[in-house]
Protein backbone atom coordinates (compact mmCIF):
# COMPACT_ATOMS: atom_id res chain seq x y z
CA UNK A 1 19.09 -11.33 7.75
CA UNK A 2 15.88 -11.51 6.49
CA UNK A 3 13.75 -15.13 5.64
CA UNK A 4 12.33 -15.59 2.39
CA UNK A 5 9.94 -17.81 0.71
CA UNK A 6 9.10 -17.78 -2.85
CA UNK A 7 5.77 -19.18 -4.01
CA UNK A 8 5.50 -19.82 -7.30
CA UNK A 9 4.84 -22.20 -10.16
CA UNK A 10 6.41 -20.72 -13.35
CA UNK A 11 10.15 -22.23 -13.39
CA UNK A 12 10.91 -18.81 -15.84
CA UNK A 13 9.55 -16.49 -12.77
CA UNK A 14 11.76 -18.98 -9.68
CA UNK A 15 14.87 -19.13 -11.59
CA UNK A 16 14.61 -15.13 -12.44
CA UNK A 17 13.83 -14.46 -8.48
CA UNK A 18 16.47 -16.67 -7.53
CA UNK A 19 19.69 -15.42 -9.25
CA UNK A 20 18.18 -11.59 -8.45
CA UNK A 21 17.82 -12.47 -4.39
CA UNK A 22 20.96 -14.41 -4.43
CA UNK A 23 22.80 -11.20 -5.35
CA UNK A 24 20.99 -9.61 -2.12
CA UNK A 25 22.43 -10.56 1.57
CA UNK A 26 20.34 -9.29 3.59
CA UNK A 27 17.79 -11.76 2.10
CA UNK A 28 18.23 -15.46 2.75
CA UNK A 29 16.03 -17.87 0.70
CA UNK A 30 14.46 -20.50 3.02
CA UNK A 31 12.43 -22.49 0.80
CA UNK A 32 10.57 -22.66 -2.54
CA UNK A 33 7.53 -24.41 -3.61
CA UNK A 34 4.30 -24.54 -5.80
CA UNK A 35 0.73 -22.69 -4.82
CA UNK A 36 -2.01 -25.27 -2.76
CA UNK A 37 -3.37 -26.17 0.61
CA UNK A 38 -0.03 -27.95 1.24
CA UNK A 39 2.08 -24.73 0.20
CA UNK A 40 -0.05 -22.71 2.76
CA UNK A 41 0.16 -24.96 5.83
CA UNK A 42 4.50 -24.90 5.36
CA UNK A 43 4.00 -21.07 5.46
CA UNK A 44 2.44 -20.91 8.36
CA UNK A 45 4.91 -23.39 10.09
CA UNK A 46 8.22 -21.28 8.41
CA UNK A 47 6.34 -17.90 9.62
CA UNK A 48 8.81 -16.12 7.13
CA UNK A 49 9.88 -12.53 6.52
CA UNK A 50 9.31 -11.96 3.09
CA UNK A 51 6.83 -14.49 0.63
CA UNK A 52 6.93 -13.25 -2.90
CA UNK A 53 3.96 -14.90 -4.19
CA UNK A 54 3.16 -15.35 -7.96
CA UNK A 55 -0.47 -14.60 -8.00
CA UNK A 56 -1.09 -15.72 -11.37
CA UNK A 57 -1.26 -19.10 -10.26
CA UNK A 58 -4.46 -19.82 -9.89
CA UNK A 59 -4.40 -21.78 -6.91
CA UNK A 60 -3.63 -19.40 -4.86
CA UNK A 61 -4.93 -16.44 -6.86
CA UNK A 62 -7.55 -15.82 -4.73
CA UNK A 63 -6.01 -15.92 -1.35
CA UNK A 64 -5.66 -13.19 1.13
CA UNK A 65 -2.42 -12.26 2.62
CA UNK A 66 -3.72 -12.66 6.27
CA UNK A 67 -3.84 -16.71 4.99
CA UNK A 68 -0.40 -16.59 3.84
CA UNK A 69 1.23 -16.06 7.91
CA UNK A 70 3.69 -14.14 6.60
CA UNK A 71 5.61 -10.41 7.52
CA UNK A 72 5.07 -9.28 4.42
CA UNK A 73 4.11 -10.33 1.16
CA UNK A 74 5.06 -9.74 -2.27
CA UNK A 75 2.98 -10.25 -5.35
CA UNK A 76 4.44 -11.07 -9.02
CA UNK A 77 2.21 -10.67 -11.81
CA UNK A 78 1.93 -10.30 -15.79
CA UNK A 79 -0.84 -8.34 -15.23
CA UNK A 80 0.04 -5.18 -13.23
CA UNK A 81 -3.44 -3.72 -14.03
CA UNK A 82 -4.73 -5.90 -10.91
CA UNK A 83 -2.31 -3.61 -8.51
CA UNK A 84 -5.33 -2.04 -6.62
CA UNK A 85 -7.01 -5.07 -5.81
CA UNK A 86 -4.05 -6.71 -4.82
CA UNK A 87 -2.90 -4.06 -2.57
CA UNK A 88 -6.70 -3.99 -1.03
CA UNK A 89 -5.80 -7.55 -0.39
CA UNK A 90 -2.81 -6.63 1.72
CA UNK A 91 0.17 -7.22 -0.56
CA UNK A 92 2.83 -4.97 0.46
CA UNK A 93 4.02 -4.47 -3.17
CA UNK A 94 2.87 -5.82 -6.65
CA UNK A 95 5.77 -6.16 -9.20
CA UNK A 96 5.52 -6.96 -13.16
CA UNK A 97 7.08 -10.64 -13.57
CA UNK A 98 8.66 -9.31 -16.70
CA UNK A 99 10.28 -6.48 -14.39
CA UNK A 100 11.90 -9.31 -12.57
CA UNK A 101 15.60 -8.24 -12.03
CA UNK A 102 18.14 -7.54 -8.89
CA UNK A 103 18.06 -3.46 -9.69
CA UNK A 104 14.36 -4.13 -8.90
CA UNK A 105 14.39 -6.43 -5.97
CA UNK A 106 17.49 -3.78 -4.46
CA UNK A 107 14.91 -0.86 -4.68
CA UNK A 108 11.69 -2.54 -3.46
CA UNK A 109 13.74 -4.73 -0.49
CA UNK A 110 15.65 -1.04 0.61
CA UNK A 111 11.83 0.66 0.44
CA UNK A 112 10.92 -2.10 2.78
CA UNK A 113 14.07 -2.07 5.04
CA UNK A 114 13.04 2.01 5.37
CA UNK A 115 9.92 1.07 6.35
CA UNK A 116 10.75 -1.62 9.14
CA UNK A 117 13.38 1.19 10.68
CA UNK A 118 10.88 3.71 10.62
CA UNK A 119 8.60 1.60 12.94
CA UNK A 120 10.22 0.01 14.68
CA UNK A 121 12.02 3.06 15.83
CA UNK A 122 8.89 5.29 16.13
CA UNK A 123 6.98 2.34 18.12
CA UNK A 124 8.91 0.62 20.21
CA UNK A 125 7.74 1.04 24.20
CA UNK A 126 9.60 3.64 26.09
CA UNK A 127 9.74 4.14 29.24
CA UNK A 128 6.72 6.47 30.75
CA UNK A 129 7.42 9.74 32.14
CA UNK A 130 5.62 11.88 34.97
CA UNK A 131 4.12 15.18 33.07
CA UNK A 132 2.33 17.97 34.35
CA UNK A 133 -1.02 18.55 32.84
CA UNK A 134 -0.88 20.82 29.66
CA UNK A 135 -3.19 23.47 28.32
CA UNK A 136 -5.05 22.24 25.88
CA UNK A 137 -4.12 22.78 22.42
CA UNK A 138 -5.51 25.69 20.23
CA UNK A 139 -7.76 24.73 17.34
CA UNK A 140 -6.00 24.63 14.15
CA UNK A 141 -8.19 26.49 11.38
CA UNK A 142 -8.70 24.45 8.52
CA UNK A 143 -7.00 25.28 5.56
CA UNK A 144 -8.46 25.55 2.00
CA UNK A 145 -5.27 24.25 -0.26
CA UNK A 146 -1.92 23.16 -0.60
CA UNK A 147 1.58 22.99 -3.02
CA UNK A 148 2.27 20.13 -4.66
CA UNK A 149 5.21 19.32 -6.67
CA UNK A 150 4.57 18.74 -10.36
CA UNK A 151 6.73 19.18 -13.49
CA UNK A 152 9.54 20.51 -11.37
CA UNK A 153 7.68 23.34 -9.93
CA UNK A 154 5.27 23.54 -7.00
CA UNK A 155 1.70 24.21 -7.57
CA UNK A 156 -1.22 25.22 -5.44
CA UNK A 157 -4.41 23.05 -5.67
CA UNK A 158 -7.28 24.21 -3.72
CA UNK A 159 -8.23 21.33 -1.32
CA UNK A 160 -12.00 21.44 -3.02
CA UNK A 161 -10.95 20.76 -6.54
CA UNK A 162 -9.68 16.96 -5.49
CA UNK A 163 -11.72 14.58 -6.42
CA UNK A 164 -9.27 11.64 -5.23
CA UNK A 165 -5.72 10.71 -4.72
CA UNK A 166 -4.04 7.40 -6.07
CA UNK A 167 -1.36 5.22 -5.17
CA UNK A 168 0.23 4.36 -8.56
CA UNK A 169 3.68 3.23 -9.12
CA UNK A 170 5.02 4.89 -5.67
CA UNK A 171 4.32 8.29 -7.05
CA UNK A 172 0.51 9.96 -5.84
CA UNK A 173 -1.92 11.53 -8.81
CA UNK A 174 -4.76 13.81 -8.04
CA UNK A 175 -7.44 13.93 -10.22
CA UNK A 176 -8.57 16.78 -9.75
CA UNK A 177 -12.63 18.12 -11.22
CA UNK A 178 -11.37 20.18 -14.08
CA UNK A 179 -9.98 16.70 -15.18
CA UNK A 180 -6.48 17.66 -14.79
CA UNK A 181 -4.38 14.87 -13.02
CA UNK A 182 -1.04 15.77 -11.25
CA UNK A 183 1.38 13.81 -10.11
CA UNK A 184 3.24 14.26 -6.69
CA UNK A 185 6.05 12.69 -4.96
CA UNK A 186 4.81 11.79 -1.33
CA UNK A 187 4.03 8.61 0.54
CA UNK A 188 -0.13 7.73 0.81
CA UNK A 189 0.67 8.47 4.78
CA UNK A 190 2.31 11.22 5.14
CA UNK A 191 -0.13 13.21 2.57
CA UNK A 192 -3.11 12.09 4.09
CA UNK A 193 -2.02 14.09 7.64
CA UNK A 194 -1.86 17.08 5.02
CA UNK A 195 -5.47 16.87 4.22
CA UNK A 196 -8.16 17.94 6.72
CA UNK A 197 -9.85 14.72 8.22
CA UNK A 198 -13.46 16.39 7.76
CA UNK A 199 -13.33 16.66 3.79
CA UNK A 200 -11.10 13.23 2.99
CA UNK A 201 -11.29 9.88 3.98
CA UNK A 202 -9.00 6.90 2.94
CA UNK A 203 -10.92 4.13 1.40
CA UNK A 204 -8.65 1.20 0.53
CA UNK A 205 -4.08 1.01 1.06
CA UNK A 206 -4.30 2.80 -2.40
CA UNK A 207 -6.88 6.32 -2.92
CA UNK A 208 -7.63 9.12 -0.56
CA UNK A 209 -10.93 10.15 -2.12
CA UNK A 210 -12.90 13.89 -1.03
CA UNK A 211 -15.51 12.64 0.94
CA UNK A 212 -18.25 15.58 -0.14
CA UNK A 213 -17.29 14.44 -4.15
CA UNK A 214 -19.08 11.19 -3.48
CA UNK A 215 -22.08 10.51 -5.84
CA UNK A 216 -22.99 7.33 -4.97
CA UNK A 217 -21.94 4.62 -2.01
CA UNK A 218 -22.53 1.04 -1.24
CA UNK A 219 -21.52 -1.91 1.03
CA UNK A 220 -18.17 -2.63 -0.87
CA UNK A 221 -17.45 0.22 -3.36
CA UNK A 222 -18.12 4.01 -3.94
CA UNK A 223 -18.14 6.99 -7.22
CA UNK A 224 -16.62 9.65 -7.07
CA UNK A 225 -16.42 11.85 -10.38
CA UNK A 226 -17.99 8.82 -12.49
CA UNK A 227 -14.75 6.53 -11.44
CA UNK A 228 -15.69 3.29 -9.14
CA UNK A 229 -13.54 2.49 -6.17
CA UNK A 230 -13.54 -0.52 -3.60
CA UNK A 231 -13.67 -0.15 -0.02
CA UNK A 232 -11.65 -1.84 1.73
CA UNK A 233 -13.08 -4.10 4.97
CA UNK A 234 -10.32 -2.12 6.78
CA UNK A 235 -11.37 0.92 5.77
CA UNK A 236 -14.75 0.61 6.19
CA UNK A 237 -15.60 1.40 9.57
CA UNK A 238 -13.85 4.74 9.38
CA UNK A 239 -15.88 5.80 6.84
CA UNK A 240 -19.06 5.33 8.27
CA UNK A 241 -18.19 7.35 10.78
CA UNK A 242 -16.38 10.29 8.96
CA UNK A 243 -19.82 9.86 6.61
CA UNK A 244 -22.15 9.30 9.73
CA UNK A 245 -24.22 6.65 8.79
């Protein structure tokens, strides 16, 4: 059973969260309450599994998710344009508050449920084992493109012609410099071990951009093909060093 808290100060948006998760079991509703100082200090005290947060309120609008002392958290909005930055701010997910319904809490709670299996089963300690030293491991040549599924088919994109990968609705796009943009269906993960670490670098939990497409850089944001992204603090060590400076 999982612990939820929902945070929120639109009645419309509780009462629509509360009928959906009371059709969900694995989810057990632990408390409800308004945005504030007050708000933040019972989250941290609960330490539940799940906060779905209405963002929109503004006072908590501009609170990060490492405040909140929570396993994950959820963000409702009316404006889903503000998904990137809410993401950068470590929201797990960011849903539309007039998407609010238990067909869409079912496929974002199961996406999370994956996700929790996954690592805990990939991470958990094991016990260590005596090896014999190996050879070390040839050099894998780098390779120049890939297939990616679009339109039903599979189509080869030369690794050069990316100028970034986004995050958008749980599908990827690559924009790519002919201004073509194509979508693929593949977690941010998984196709960022595809790429080759010495031509892309991930800058924020949402875009994979080509590292040698960069035109200009600063402290907290970057342009690549005339399109601004943020950098994430996370992030931002990593690419110093891919960028060496």
């Amino acid at each position: 059973m999982l612990t939820c808290v929902i945070l929120v100060n639109d009645s419309t948006i509780e009462k629509m969260l509360i009928h959906s998760i009371s059709k969900f079991p694995p989810i057990e509703i632990i408390d409800i309450f308004s945005g504030g100082i007050p708000a933040l200090e019972r989250l941290h005290k609960l330490k539940p599994d799940i906060c779905i947060v209405d963002v929109d309120d503004p006072n908590i609008a501009n609170v990060e998710v490492a405040e909140l002392g929570v396993g994950v958290a959820i963000a409702i909005t009316s404006d889903i344009e503000r998904s990137y930055a809410l993401i950068d701010k470590g929201f797990y997910d960011v849903v539309a508050s007039r998407d609010i319904s238990f067909e869409m809490l079912f496929r974002r709670v199961n996406r999370l449920l994956k996700f929790i299996y996954h690592f805990v089963h990939k991470y958990q300690p094991t016990e260590e084992k005596q090896t014999t030293p190996s050879a070390p491991a040839e050099e894998i040549p780098s390779k120049d493109s890939l297939f990616v599924r679009f339109n039903k088919k599979s189509v080869k994109v030369n690794l050069r012609d990316i100028l970034y990968v986004r995050n958008i609705n749980h599908a990827l796009e690559l924009s790519l410099t002919n201004g073509q943009v194509l979508q693929h269906s593949c977690t941010m993960k998984k196709f960022m071990k595809s790429l080759p670490s010495n031509q892309f670098v991930r800058i924020n939990n949402a875009t994979i951009v080509n590292h040698k497409k960069i035109n200009e850089i600063s402290k907290k944001e970057l342009n690549v093909g005339g399109k601004k992204f943020i950098v994430s603090k996370s992030y931002v060590d990593n690419l110093k060093k891919v960028l060496q400076f």
